[in-house]
Protein backbone atom coordinates (compact mmCIF):
# COMPACT_ATOMS: atom_id res chain seq x y z
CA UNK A 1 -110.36 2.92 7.61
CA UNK A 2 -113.88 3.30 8.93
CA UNK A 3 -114.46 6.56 11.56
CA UNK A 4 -115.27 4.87 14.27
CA UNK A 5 -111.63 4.02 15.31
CA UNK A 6 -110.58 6.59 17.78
CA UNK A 7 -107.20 7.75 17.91
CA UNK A 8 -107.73 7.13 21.90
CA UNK A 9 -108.49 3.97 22.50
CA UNK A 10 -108.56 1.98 26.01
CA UNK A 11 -106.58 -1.53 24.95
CA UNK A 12 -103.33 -1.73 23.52
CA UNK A 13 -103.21 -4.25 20.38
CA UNK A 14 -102.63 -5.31 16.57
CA UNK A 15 -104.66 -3.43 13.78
CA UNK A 16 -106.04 -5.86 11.68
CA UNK A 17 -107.68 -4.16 8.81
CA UNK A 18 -110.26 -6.31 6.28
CA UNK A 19 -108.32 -8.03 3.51
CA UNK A 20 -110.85 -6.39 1.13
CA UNK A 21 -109.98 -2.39 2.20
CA UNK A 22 -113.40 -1.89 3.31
CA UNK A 23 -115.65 -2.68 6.43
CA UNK A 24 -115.15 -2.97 10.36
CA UNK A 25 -111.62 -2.49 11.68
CA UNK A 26 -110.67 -5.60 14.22
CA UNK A 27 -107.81 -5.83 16.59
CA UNK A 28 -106.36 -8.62 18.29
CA UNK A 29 -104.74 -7.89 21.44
CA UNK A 30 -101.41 -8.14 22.59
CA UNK A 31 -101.92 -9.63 25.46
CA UNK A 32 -103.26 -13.35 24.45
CA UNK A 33 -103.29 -16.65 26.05
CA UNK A 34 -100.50 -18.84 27.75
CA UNK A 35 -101.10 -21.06 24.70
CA UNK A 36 -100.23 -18.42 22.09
CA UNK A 37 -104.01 -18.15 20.74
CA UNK A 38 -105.30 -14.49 19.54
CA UNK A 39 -109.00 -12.91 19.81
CA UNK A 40 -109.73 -10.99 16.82
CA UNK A 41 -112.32 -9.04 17.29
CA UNK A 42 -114.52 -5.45 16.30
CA UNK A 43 -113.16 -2.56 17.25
CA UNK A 44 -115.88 -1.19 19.83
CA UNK A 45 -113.64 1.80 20.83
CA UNK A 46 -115.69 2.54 23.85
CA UNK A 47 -114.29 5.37 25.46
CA UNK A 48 -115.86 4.34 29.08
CA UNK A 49 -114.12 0.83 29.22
CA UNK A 50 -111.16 1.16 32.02
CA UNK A 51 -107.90 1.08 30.68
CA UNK A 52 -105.14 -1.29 32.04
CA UNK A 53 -102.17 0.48 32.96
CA UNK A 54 -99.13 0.01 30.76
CA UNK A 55 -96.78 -1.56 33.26
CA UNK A 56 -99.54 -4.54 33.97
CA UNK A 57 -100.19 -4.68 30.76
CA UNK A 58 -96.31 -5.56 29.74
CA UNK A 59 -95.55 -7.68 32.84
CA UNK A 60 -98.81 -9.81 31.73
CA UNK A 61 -96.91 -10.22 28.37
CA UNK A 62 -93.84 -10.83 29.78
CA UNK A 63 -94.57 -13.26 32.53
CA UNK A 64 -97.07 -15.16 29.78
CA UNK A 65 -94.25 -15.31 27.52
CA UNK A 66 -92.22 -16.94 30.29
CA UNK A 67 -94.41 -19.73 31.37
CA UNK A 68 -94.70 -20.44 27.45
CA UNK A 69 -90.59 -21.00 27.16
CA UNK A 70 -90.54 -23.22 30.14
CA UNK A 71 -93.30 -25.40 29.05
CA UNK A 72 -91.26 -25.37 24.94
CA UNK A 73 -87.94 -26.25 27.26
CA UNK A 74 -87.72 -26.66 30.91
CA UNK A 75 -84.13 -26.82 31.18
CA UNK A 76 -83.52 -23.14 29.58
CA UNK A 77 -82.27 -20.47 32.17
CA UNK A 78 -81.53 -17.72 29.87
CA UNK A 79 -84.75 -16.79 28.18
CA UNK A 80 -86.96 -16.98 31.51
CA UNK A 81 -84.87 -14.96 33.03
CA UNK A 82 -84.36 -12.29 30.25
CA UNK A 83 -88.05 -12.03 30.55
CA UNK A 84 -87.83 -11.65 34.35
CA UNK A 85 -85.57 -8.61 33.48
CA UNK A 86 -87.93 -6.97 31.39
CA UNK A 87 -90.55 -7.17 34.22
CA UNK A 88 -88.01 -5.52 36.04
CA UNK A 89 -87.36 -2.84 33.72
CA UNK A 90 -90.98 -2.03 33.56
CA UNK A 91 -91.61 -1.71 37.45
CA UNK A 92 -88.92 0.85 37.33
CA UNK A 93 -90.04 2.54 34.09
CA UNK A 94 -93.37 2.79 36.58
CA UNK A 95 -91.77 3.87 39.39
CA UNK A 96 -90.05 6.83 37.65
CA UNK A 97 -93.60 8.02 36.66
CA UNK A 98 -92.66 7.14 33.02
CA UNK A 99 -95.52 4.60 32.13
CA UNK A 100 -97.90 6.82 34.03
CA UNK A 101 -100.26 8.02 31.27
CA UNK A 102 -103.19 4.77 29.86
CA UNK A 103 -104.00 6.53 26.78
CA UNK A 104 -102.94 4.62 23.83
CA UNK A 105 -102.70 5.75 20.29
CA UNK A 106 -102.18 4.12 16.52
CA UNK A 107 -98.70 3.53 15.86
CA UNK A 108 -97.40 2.75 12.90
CA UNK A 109 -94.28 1.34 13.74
CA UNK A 110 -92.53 1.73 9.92
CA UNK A 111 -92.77 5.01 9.46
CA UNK A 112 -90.50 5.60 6.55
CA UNK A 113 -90.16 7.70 3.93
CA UNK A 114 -90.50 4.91 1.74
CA UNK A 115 -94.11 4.17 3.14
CA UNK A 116 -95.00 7.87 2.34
CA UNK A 117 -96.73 8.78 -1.31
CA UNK A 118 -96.10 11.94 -2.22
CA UNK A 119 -98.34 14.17 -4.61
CA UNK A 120 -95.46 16.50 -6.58
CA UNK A 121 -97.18 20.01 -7.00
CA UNK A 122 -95.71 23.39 -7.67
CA UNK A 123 -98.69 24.82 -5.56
CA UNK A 124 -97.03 24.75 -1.87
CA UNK A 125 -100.72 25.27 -0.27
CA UNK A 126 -101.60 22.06 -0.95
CA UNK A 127 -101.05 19.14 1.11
CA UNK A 128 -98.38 17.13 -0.71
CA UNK A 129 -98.70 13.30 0.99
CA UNK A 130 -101.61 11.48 -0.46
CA UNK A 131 -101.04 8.17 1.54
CA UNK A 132 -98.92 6.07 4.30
CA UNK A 133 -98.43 2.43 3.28
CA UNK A 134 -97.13 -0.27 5.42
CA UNK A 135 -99.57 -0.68 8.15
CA UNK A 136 -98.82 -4.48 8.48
CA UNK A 137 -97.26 -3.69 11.78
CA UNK A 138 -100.20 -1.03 13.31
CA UNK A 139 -101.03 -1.30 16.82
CA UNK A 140 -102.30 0.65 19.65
CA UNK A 141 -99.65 1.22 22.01
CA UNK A 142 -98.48 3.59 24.70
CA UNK A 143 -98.43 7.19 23.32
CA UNK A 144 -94.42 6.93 23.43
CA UNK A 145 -94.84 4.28 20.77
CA UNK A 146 -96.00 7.19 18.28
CA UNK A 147 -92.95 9.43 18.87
CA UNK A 148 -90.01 8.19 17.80
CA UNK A 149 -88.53 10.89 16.28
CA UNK A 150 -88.20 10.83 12.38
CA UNK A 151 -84.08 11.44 11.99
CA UNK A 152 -84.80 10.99 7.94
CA UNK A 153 -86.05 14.48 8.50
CA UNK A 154 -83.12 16.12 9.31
CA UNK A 155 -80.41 13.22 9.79
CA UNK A 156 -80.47 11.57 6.90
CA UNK A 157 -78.30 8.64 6.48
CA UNK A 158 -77.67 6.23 2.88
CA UNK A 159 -76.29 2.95 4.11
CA UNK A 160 -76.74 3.53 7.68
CA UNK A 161 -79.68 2.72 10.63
CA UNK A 162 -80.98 5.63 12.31
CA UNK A 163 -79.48 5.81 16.15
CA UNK A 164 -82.48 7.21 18.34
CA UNK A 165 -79.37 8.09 20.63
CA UNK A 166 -78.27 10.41 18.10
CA UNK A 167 -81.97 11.89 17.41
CA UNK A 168 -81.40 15.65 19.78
CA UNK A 169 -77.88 16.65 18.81
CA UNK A 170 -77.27 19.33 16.77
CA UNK A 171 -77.39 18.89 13.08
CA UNK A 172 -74.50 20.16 11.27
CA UNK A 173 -75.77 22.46 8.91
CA UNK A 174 -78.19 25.22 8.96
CA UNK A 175 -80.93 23.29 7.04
CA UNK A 176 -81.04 20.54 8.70
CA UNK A 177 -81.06 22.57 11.94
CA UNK A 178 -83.84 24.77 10.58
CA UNK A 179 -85.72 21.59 9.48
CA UNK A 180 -85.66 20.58 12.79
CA UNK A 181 -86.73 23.02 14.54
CA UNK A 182 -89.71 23.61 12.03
CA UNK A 183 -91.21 20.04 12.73
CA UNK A 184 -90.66 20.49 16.52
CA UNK A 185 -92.75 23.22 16.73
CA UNK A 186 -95.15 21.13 14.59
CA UNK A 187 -94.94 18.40 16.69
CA UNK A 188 -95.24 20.27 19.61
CA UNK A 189 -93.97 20.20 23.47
CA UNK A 190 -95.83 16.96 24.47
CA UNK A 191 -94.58 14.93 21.51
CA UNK A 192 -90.64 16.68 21.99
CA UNK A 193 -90.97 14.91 25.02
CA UNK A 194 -91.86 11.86 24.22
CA UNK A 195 -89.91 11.89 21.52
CA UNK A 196 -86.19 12.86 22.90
CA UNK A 197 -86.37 11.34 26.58
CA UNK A 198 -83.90 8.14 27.59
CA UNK A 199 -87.05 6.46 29.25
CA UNK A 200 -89.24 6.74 26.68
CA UNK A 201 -86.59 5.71 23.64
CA UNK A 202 -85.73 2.69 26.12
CA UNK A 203 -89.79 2.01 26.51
CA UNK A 204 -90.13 1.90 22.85
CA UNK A 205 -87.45 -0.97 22.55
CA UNK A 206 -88.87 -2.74 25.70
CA UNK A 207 -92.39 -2.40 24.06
CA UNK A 208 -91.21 -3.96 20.57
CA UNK A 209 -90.13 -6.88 22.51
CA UNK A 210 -93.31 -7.40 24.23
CA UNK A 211 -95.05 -7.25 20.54
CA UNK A 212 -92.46 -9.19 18.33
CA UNK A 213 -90.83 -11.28 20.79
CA UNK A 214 -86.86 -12.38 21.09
CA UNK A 215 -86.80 -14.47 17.91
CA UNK A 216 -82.57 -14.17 17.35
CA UNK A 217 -79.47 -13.95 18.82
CA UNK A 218 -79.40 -10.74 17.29
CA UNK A 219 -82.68 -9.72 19.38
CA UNK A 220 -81.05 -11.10 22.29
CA UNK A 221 -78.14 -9.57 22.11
CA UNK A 222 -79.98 -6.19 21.13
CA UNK A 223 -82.00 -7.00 24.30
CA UNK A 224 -78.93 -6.86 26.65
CA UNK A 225 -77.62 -3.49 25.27
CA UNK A 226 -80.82 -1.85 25.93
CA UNK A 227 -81.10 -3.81 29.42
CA UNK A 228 -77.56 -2.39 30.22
CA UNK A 229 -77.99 0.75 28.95
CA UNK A 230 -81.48 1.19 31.22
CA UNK A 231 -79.73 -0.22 34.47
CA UNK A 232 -77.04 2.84 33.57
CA UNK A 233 -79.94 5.30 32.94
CA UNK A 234 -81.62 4.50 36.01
CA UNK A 235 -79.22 3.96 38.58
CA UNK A 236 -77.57 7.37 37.83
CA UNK A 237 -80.79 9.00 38.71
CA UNK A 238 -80.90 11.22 42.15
């Protein structure tokens, strides 16, 4: 990946890398026409271009998404006004200060251990990970987008999905504790933050809808839980 893509960039989009592993990094932004059409373009990464706030940014998506399911079916009530709901979700995610920051940062979105390569080595000063694979789904997002917290650390489960919910109780045994607390002081307070808050683990899931889109029941009804579980959040707040 060439140097000139700064970690803090001033538009939120896909990370389209060249096919051939070499050469100019492009992006297409999130944000594209009523029609569904994408610009793909160079990655300038001027740092003196103006940012858009996240909360436009989202309720653009949103609202463009809207007009597009009217136009595929006029008489559908549901998905316009699921979309209306995540507008509303996002003016309150505003109002509580919690989309207040515009920097945006790479996110890889699968973090896994199975998209880390490991070098073995007995010699513990070297740095052991060689490479992250898996950067189909890259974008530049909201810093919250970066910070979901890696349970697989310290909460490892077999034949189970990882519950964000679940992500700042207590592990159960003293390594796993002490492997927590080791990458949290890695990670440091900022990303903690970022990381643990209601808000933000709710902005994430709004966010993935505004990039992937309600495709499935299964998104819908994932959509509703998360809806229901930020009108909880929020009106239980002084």
């Amino acid at each position: 990946m060439p140097s000139r893509l700064r970690t803090w960039p001033h538009i939120s989009s896909d990370v389209v890398c060249p096919e051939q592993h070499s050469g100019v990094v492009q992006v297409a932004r999130w944000a594209s026409a009523a029609d569904g059409s994408e610009v793909v373009r160079p990655y300038d990464g001027n740092p003196a271009a103006p940012s858009k706030p996240t909360d436009e940014l989202l309720i653009a998506i949103f609202s463009a998404q809207k007009v597009r399911d009217l136009k595929r079916c006029p008489s559908d009530t549901a998905g316009p006004r699921l979309w209306d709901r995540f507008c509303r979700m996002t003016r309150e995610l505003d109002a509580g200060g919690w989309l207040a920051e515009r920097r945006y940062s790479v996110a890889h979105l699968d973090f896994a251990p199975r998209n880390i390569l490991v070098d073995l080595t007995g010699d513990t000063q070297r740095p052991i990970i060689s490479a992250i694979l898996d950067w189909d789904s890259a974008v530049l997002a909201p810093r919250f987008m970066s910070c979901s917290p890696p349970l697989w650390i310290w909460a490892w489960q077999d034949d189970e999905d990882e519950d964000e919910r679940t992500a700042n109780d207590e592990p159960p045994t003293p390594e796993a504790r002490q492997l927590k607390t080791l990458f949290e002081s890695a990670a440091g307070p900022d990303y903690v933050r970022l990381a643990y808050g209601p808000p933000y683990r709710l902005a994430r899931r709004l966010v993935r809808f505004a990039i992937d889109g309600v495709r499935s029941n299964e998104d819908y009804n994932e959509a509703e839980v998360m809806l229901q579980e930020w009108a909880d959040f929020y009106t239980s707040q002084p």
